[in-house]
C-alpha atoms as a PDB file:
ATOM      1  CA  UNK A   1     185.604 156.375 158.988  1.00  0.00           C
ATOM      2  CA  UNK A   2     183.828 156.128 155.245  1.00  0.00           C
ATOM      3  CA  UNK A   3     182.452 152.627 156.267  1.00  0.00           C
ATOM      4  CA  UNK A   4     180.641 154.198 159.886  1.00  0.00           C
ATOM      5  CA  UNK A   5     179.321 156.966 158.089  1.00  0.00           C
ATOM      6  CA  UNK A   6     177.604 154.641 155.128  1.00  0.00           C
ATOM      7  CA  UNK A   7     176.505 152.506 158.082  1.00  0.00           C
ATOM      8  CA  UNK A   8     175.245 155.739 159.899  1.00  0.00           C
ATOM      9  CA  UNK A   9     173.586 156.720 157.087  1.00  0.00           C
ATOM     10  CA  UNK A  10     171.844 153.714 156.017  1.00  0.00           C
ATOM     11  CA  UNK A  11     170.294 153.099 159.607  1.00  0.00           C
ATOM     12  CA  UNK A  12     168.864 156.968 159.902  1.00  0.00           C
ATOM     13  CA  UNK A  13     167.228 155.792 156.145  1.00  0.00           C
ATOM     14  CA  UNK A  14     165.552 152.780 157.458  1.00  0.00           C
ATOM     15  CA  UNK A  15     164.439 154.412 160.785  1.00  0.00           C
ATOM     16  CA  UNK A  16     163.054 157.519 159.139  1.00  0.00           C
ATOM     17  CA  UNK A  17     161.691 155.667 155.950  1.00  0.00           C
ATOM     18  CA  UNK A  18     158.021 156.171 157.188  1.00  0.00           C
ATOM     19  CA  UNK A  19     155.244 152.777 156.963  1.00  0.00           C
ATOM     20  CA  UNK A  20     156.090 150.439 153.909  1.00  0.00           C
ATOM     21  CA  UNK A  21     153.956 150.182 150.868  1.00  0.00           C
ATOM     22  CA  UNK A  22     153.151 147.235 149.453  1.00  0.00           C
ATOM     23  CA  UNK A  23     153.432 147.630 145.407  1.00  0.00           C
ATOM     24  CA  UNK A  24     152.314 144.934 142.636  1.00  0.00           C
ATOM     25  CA  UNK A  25     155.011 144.068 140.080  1.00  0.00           C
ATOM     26  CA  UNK A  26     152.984 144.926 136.592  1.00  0.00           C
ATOM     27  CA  UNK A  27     155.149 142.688 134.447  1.00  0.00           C
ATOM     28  CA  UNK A  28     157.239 144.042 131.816  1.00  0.00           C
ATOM     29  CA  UNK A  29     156.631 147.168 130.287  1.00  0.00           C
ATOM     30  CA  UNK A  30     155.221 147.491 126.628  1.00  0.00           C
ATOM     31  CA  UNK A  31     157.005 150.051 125.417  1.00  0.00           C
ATOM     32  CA  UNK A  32     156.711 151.246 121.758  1.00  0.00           C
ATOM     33  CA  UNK A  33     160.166 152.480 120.336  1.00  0.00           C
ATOM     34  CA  UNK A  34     160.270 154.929 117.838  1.00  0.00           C
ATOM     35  CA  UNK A  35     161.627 153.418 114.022  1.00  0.00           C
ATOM     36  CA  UNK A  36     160.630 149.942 115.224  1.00  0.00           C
ATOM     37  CA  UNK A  37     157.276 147.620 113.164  1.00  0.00           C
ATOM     38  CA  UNK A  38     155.631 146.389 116.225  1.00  0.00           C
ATOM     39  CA  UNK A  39     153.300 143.497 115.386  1.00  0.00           C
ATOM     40  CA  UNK A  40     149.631 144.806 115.366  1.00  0.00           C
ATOM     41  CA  UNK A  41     151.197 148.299 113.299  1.00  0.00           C
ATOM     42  CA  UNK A  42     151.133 149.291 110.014  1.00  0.00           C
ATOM     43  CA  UNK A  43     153.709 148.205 108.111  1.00  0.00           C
ATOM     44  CA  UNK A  44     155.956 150.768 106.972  1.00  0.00           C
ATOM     45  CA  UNK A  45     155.945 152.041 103.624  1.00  0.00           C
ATOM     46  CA  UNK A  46     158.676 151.375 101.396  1.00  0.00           C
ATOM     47  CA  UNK A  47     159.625 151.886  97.374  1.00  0.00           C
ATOM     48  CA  UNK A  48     162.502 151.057  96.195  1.00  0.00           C
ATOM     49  CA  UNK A  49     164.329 149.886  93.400  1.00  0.00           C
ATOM     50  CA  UNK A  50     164.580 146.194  91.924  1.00  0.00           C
ATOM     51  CA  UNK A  51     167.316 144.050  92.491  1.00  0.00           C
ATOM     52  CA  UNK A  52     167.081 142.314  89.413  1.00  0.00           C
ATOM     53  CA  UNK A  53     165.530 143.662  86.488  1.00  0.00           C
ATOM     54  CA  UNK A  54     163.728 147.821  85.829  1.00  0.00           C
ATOM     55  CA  UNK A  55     161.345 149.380  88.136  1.00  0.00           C
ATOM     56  CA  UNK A  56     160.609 149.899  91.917  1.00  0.00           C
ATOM     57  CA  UNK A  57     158.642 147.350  94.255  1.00  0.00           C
ATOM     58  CA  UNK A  58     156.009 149.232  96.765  1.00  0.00           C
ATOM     59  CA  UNK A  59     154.532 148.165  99.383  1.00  0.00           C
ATOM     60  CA  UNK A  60     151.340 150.144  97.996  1.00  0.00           C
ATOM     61  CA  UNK A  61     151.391 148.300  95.200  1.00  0.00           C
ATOM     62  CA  UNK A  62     150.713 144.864  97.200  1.00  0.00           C
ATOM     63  CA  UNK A  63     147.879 146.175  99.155  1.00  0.00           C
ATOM     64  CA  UNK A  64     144.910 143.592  98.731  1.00  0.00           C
ATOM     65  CA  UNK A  65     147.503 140.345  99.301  1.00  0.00           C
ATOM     66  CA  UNK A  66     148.931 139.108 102.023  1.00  0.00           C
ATOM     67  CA  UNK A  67     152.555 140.072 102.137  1.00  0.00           C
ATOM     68  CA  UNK A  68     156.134 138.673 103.740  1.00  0.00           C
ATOM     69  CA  UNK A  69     158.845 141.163 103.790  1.00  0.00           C
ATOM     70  CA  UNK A  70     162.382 139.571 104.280  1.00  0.00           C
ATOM     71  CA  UNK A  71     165.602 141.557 105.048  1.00  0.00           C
ATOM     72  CA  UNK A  72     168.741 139.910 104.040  1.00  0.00           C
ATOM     73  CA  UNK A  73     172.023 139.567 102.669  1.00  0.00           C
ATOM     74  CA  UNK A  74     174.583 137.544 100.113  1.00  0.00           C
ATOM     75  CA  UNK A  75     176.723 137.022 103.149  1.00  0.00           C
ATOM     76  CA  UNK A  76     174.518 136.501 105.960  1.00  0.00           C
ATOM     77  CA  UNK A  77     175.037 132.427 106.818  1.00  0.00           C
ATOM     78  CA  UNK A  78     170.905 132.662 108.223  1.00  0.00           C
ATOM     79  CA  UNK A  79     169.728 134.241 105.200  1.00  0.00           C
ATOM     80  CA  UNK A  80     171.466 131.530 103.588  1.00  0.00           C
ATOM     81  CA  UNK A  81     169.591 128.691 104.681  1.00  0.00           C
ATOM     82  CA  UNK A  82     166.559 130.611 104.289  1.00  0.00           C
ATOM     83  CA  UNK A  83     166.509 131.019 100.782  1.00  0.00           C
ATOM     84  CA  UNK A  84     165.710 127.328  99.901  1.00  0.00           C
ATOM     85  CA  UNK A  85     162.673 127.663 102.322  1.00  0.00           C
ATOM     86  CA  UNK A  86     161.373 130.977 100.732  1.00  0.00           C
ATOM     87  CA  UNK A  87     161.809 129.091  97.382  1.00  0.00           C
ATOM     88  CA  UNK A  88     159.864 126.470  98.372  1.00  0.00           C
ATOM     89  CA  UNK A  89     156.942 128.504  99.911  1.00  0.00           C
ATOM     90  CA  UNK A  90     156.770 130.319  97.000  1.00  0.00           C
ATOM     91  CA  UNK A  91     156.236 126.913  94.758  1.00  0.00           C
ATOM     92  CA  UNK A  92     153.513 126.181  97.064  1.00  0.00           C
ATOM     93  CA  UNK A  93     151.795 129.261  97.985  1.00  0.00           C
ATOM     94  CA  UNK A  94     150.819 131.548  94.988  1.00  0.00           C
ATOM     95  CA  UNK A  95     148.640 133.490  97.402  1.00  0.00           C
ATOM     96  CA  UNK A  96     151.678 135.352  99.071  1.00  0.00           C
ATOM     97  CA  UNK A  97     153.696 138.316  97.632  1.00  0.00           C
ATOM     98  CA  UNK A  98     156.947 137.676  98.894  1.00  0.00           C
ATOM     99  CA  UNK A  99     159.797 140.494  99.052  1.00  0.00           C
ATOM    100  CA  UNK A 100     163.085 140.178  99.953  1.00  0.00           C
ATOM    101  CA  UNK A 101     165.404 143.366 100.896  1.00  0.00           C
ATOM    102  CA  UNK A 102     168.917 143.396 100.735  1.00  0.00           C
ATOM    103  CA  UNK A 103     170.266 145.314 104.081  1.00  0.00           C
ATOM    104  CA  UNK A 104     174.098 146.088 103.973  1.00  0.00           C
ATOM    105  CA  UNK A 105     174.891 144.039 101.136  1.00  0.00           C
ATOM    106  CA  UNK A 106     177.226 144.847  98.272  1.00  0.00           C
ATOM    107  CA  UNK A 107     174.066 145.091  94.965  1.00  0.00           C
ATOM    108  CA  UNK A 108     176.523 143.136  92.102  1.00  0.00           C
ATOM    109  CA  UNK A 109     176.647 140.286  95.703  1.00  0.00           C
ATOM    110  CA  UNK A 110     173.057 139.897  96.208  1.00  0.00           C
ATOM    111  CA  UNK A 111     172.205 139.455  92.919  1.00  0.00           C
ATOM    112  CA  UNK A 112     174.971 136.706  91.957  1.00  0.00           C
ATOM    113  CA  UNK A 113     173.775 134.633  95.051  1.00  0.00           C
ATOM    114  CA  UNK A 114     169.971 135.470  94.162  1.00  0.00           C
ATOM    115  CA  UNK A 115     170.714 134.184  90.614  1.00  0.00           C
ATOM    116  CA  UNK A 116     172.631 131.347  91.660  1.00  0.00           C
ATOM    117  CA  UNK A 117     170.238 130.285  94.211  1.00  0.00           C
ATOM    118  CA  UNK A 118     166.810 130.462  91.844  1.00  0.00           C
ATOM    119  CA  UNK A 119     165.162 133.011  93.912  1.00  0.00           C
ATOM    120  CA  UNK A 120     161.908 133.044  92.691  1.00  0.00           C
ATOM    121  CA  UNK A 121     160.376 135.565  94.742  1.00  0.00           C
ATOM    122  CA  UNK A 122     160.436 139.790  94.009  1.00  0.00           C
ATOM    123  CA  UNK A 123     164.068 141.173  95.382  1.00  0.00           C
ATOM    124  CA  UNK A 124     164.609 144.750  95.850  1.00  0.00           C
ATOM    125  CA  UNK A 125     167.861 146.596  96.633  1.00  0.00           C
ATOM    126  CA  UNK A 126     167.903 148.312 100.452  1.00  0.00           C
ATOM    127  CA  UNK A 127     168.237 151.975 100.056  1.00  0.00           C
ATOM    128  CA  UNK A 128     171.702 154.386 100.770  1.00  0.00           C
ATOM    129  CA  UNK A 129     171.606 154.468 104.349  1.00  0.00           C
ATOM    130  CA  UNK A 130     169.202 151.699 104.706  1.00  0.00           C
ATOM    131  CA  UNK A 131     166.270 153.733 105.588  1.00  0.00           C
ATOM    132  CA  UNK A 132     163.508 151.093 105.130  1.00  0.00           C
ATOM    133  CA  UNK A 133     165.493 148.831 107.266  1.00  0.00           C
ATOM    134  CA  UNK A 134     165.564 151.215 110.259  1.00  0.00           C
ATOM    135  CA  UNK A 135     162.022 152.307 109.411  1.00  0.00           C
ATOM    136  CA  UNK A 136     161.709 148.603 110.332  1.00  0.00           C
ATOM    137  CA  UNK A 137     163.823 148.326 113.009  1.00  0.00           C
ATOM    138  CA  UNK A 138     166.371 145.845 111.337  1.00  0.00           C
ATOM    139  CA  UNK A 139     169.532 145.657 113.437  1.00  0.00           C
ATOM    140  CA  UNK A 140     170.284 142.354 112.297  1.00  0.00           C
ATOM    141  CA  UNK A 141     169.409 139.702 109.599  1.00  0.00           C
ATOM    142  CA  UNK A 142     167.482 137.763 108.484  1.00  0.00           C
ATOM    143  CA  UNK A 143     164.674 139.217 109.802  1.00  0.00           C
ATOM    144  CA  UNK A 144     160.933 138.853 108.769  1.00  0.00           C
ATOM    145  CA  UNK A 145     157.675 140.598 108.705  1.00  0.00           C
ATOM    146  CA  UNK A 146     154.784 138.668 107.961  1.00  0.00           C
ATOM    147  CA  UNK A 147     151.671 141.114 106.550  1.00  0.00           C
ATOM    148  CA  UNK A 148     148.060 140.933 105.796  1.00  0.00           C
ATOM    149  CA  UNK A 149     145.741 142.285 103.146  1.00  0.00           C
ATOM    150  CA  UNK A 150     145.368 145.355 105.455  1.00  0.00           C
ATOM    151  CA  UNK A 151     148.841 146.461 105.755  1.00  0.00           C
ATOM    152  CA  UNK A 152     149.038 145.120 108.916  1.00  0.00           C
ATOM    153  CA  UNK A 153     152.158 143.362 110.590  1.00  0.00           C
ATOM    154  CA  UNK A 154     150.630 140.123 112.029  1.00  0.00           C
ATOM    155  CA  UNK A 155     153.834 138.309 112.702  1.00  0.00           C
ATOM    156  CA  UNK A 156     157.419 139.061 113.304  1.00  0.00           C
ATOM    157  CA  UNK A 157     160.643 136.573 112.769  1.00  0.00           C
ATOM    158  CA  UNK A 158     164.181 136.931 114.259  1.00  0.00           C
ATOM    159  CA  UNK A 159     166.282 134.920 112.430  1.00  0.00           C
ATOM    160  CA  UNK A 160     165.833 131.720 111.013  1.00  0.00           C
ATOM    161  CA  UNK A 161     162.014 130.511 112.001  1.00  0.00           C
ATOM    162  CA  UNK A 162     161.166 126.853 112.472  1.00  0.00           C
ATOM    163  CA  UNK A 163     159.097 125.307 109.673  1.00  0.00           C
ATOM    164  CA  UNK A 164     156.213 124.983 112.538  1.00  0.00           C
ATOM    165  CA  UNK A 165     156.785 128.961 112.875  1.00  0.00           C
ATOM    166  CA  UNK A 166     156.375 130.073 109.602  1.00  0.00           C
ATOM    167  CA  UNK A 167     153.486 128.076 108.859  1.00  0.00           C
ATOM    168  CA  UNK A 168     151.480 129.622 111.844  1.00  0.00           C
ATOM    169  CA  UNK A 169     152.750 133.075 110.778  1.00  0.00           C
ATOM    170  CA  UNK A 170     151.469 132.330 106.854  1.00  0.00           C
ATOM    171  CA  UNK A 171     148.082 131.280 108.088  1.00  0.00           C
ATOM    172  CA  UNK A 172     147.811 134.470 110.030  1.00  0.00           C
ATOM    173  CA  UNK A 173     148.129 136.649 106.892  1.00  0.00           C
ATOM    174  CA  UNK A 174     146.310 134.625 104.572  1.00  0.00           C
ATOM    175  CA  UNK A 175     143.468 133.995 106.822  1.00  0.00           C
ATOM    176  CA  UNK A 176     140.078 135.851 105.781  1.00  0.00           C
END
């Protein structure tokens, strides 16, 4: 009886559904989500305190270079394999201010595998409740935001990028 009445149902909707329209699919949707860097925004603001060593790094206080921000942590196995690579840009490329944020990490962690693995590069220590990192949209690591002398997010890297990635990203920032 529940299967006639579906049936019943469905014909009266086609019968009574009035002359088709014929729509255009628009492609996805760009959607902005709130707490997420989009590429082409500001980059959010951040202070916070050093991992290694006195003081705070700012964002503010780069303003005029161009700028990668890296989340990571001591135990993430991507972050891992990234450090050599940030090492090595940072040999090559005294241009770039490079920042890397610890997200979820235990502090004493972070800084035994920074120190261990020669990170040459400015670390700071993610914030109780890692507020920067949702400010950023980090749900996972490594993750990394590539910026320009603006302040502007010009490139955005999930994961572990390919050499041929972060090359293109690093010419976008540095670019005049």
């Amino acid at each position: 009886m529940g299967l006639a009445i579906l049936i019943a149902a469905g014909v009266g909707a086609a019968l009574d559904s009035g002359p088709a329209e014929t729509t255009m699919d628009p492609g996805p949707a760009k959607t902005r989500i709130a707490g997420v860097a989009d590429v082409g925004s500001p980059a959010p603001a951040f202070g916070l305190h050093r991992l290694t060593g006195p003081g705070r790094v700012s964002l503010a206080s780069l303003r005029g270079r161009p700028v990668i921000v890296n989340f990571w942590a001591s135990w993430c196995s991507e972050c891992r394999q990234e450090f050599p690579v940030l090492h090595d840009l940072v040999a090559k490329r005294s241009d770039l201010a490079i920042v890397g944020i610890t997200y979820r990490d235990i502090p004493s962690d972070s800084r035994d595998y920074a120190r261990k693995h020669n990170a040459n590069w400015t670390l700071a220590r993610g914030d109780d409740g890692d507020t920067v990192a949702g400010r950023y949209g980090i749900r996972a690591i490594p993750q990394t935001f590539f910026i320009d002398r603006h302040g502007v997010i010009q490139a955005r890297s999930f994961g572990l990028p390919s050499s041929a990635a972060l090359n293109a990203a690093v010419r976008r920032i540095t670019r005049r």
